[in-house]
Protein backbone atom coordinates (compact mmCIF):
# COMPACT_ATOMS: atom_id res chain seq x y z
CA UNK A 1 121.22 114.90 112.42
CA UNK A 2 122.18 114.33 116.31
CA UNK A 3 125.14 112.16 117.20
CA UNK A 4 123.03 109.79 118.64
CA UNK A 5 120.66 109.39 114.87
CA UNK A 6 123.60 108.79 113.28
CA UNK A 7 125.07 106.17 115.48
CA UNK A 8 121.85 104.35 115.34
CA UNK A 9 121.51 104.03 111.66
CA UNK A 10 125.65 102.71 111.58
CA UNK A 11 124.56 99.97 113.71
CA UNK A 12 121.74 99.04 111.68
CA UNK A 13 124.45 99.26 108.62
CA UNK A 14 125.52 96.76 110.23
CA UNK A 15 123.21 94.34 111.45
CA UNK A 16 123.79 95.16 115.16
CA UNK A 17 119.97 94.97 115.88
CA UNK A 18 120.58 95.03 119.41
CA UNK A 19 122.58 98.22 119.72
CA UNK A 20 120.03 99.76 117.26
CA UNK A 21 117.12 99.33 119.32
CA UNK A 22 118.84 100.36 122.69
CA UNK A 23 119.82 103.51 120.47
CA UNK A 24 116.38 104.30 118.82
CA UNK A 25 114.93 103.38 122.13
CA UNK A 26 116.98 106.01 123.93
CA UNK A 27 116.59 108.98 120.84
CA UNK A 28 112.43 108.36 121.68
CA UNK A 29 112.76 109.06 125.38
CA UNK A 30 113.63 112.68 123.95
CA UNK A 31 111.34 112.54 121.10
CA UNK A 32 108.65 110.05 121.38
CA UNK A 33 107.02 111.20 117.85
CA UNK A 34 110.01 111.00 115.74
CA UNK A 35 108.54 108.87 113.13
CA UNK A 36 112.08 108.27 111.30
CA UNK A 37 113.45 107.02 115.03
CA UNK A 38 110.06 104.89 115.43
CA UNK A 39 110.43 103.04 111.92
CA UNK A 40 114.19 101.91 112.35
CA UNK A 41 113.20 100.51 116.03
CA UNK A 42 110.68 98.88 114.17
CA UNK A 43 112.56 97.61 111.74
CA UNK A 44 115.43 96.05 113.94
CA UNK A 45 112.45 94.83 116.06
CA UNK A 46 111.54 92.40 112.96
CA UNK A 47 114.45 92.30 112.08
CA UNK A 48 115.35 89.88 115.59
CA UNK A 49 112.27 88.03 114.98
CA UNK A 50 110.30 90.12 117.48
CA UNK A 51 107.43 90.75 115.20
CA UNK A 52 104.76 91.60 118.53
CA UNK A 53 106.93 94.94 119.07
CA UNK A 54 107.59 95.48 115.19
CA UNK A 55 103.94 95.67 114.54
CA UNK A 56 103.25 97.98 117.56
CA UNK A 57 105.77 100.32 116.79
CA UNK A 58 104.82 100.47 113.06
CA UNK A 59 100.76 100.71 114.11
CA UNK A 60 102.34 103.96 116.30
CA UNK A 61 103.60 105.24 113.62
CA UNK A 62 100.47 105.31 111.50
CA UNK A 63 98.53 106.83 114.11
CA UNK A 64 101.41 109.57 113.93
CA UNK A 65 100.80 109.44 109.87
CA UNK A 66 98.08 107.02 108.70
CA UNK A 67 100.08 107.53 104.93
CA UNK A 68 103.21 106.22 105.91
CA UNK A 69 104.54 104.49 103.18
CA UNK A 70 107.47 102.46 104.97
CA UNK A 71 105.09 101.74 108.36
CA UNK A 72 102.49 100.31 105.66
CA UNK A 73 105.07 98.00 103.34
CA UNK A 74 106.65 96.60 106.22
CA UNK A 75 102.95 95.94 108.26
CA UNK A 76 101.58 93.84 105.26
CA UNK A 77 105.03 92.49 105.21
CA UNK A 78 104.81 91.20 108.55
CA UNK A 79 100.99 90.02 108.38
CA UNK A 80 102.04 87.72 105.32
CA UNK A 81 105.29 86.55 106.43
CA UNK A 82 105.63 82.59 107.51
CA UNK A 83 109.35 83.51 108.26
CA UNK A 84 110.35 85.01 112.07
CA UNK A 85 112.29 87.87 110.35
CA UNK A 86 110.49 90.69 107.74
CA UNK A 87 111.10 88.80 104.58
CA UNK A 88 114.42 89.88 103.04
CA UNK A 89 116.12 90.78 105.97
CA UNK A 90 118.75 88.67 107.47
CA UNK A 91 119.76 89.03 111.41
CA UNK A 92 124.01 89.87 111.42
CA UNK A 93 127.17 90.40 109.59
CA UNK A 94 125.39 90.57 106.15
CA UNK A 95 127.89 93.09 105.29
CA UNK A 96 131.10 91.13 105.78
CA UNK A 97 132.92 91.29 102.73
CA UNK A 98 134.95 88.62 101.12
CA UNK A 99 137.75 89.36 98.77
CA UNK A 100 136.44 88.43 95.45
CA UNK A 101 133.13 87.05 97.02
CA UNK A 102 131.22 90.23 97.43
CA UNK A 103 131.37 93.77 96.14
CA UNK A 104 129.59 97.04 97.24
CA UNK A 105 128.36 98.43 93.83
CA UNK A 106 126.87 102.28 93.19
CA UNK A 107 123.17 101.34 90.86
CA UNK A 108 123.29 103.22 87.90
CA UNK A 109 119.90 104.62 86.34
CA UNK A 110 117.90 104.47 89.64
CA UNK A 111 114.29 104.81 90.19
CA UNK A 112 112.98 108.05 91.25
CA UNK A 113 113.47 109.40 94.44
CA UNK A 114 109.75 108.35 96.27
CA UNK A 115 110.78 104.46 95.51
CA UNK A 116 114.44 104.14 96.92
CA UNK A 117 113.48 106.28 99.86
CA UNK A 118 111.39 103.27 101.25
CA UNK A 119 114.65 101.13 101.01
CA UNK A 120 116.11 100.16 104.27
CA UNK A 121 119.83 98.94 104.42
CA UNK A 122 119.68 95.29 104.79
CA UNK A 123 116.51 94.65 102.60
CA UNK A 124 117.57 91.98 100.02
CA UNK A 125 116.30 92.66 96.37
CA UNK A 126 115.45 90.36 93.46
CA UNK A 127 118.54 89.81 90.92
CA UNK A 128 116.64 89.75 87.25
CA UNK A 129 118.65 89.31 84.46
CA UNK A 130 117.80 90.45 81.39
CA UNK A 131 119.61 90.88 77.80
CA UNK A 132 122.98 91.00 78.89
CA UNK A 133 121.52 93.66 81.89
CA UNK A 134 121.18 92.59 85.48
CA UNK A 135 118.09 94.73 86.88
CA UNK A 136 117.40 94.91 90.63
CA UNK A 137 113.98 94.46 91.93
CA UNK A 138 112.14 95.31 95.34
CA UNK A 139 110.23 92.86 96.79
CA UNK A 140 106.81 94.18 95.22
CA UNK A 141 109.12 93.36 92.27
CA UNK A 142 109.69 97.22 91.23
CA UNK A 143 112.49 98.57 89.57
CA UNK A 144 115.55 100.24 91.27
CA UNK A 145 118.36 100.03 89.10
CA UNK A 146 120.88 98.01 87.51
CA UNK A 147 124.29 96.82 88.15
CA UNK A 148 126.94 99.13 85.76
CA UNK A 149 127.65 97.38 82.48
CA UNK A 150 130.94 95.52 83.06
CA UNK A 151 129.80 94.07 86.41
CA UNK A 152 126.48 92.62 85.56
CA UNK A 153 128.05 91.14 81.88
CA UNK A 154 130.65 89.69 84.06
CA UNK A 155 128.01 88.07 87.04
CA UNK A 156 125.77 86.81 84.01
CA UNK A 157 128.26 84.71 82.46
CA UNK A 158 128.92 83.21 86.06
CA UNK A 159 125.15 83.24 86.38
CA UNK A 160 124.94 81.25 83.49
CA UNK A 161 127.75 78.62 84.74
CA UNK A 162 126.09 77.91 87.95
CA UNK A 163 126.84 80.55 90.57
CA UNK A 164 124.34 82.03 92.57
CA UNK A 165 123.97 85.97 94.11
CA UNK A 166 122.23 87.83 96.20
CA UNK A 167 121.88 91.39 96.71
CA UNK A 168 121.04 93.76 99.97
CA UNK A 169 120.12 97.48 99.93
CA UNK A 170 123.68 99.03 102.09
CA UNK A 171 122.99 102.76 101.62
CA UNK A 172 120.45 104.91 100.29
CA UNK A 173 120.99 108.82 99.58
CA UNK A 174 119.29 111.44 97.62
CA UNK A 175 119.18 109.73 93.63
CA UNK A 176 121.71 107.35 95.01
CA UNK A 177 121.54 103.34 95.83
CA UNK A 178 124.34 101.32 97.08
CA UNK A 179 124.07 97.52 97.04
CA UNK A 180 125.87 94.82 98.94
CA UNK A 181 126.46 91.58 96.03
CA UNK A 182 127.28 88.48 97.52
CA UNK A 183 128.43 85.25 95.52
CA UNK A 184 126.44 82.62 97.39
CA UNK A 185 127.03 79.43 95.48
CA UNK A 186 130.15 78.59 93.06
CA UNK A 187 129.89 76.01 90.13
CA UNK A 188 132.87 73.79 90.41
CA UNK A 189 133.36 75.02 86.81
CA UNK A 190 134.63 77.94 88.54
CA UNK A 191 136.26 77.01 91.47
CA UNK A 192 139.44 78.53 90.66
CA UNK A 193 137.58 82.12 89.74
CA UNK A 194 136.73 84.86 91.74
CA UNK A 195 133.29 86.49 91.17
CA UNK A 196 134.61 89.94 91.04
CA UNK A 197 138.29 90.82 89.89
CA UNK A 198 140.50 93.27 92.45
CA UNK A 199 140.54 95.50 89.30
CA UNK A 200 138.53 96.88 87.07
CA UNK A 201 141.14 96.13 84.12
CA UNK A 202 141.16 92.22 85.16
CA UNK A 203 139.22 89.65 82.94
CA UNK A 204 138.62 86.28 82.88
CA UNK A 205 138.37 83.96 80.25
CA UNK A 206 134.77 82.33 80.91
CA UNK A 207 133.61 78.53 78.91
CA UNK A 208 131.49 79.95 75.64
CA UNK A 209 129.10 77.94 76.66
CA UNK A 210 128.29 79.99 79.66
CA UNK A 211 127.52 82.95 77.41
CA UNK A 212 124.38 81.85 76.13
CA UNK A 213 122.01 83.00 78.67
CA UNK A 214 120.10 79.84 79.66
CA UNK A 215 117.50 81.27 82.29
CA UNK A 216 116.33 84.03 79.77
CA UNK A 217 112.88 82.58 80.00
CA UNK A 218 112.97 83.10 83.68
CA UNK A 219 113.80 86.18 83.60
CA UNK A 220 110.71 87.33 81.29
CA UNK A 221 108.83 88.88 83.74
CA UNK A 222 108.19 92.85 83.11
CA UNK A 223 109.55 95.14 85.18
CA UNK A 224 107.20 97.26 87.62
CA UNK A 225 107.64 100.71 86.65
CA UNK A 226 106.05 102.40 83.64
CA UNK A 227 107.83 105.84 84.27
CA UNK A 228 111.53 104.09 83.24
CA UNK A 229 113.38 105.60 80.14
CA UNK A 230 116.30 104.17 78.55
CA UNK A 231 117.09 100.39 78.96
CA UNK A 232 114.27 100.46 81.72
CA UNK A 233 111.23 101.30 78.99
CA UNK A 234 111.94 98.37 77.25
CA UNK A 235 111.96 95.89 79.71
C-alpha cells in the first residue's frame, strides 16, 4: 500500500472527509480505475452530505465491476435515505474518546470474512442485546460479533438503568473488527458511574433492579446469519 493509500484511509479514521477526498482525489489522477480509491471518495462524498458525487462515483465503480458489493449497499443506501449523510455515518470527531465515556473494543466471534469486509470505519451498527450477550448488527441487521463477556454484562446492566450506546465500525482487518462504544445518554441513577472502568479488575456495584433485563422483548428479533455457531446459532 502507497504512502498516499494509507494516509487517505487515517483521515477517514478520522472523520476528516475533506482531507480524504483531496487524498483519494489525488491517488485517481494516477490510477483512475482503482476501485478501492473510488469507493472511499465515495464514501466521504456521502459522508459530507454530497450525495450527487457519492452516487456518481459509486455508479463508476459498477461499470468498473457491476458485482461490487460495497458500490451496491451504499447506492440503495443512498436512494432510500431521507437523511443528507449515508445512514449511519456521522460527519467529524466520532472517534474522540472520553475517559470512561467510550471504549475501543476488539469483537469476539466475528462473522466471516465476505461480511466485515463491506464495513467501512465510521458505519454505526445496531446494539442488540440478548441473554446477558450484547450482539452487533449491520444495518441490513446481520450479525458481526459481540462485545467480550465482561463488557457487554457490564453495558447491559447500565442498559437496563437507563443509559444509552452507540457503536461505529473503527477498523476492520483480516477476521478482525474493532468498534468505537460511546455512552450517549446517562440515567441520573448513574450519574456518579462511569460506563467503562480504567481497569479491567474494577467493578461497580449496580441497583438489582437493573439486572433484570427489561427490553428483552425488544431485543427478540433473530439474528441474520444462519452460518453462526456457538452463542450465534441460537440466537
Amino acid at each position: 500500500m502507497t504512502p498516499l493509500k494509507t494516509q487517505a484511509i487515517h483521515t477517514a479514521l478520522t472523520g476528516d472527509w475533506n482531507k480524504a477526498i483531496l487524498l483519494n482525489e489525488e491517488i485517481l489522477t494516477e490510477s483512475p480505475d482503482d476501485i478501492d480509491t473510488l469507493n472511499r471518495l465515495g464514501f466521504a462524498f456521502a459522508s459530507l452530505g454530497n450525495a450527487k458525487d457519492a452516487k456518481n462515483i459509486y455508479q463508476k465503480v459498477l461499470c468498473l465491476d457491476n458485482q461490487n458489493p460495497i458500490a451496491i449497499r451504499n447506492l440503495k443506501r443512498l436512494a432510500g435515505s431521507t437523511h443528507s449523510t449515508v445512514t449511519g455515518v456521522k460527519m467529524n470527531n466520532i472517534f474522540i474518546e472520553e475517559p470512561g465515556k467510550t471504549k475501543v473494543i476488539d469483537l469476539i466471534n466475528v462473522a466471516e470474512q465476505k461480511l466485515i469486509t463491506q464495513l467501512r470505519s465510521g458505519e454505526m451498527l445496531i446494539l442488540q442485546v440478548k441473554r446477558m450477550k450484547i450482539f452487533l448488527l449491520d444495518n441490513n441487521k446481520q450479525y458481526i460479533g459481540m462485545l467480550p463477556d465482561d463488557i457487554g454484562k457490564r453495558l447491559i446492566s447500565f442498559i437496563d438503568g437507563g443509559n444509552e450506546y452507540e457503536a461505529y465500525v473503527k477498523t476492520v482487518s483480516n477476521h478482525k473488527v474493532i468498534v468505537f462504544v460511546r455512552e450517549t445518554k446517562r440515567s441520573s441513577k448513574f450519574k456518579f458511574l462511569s460506563s467503562f472502568a480504567a481497569t479491567e479488575k474494577s467493578k461497580v456495584q449496580l441497583d438489582s433492579k437493573a439486572k433484570s433485563h427489561k427490553s428483552a422483548k425488544t431485543h427478540e428479533e433473530e439474528v441474520d446469519d444462519p452460518s453462526l455457531s456457538d452463542d450465534r446459532e441460537s440466537l
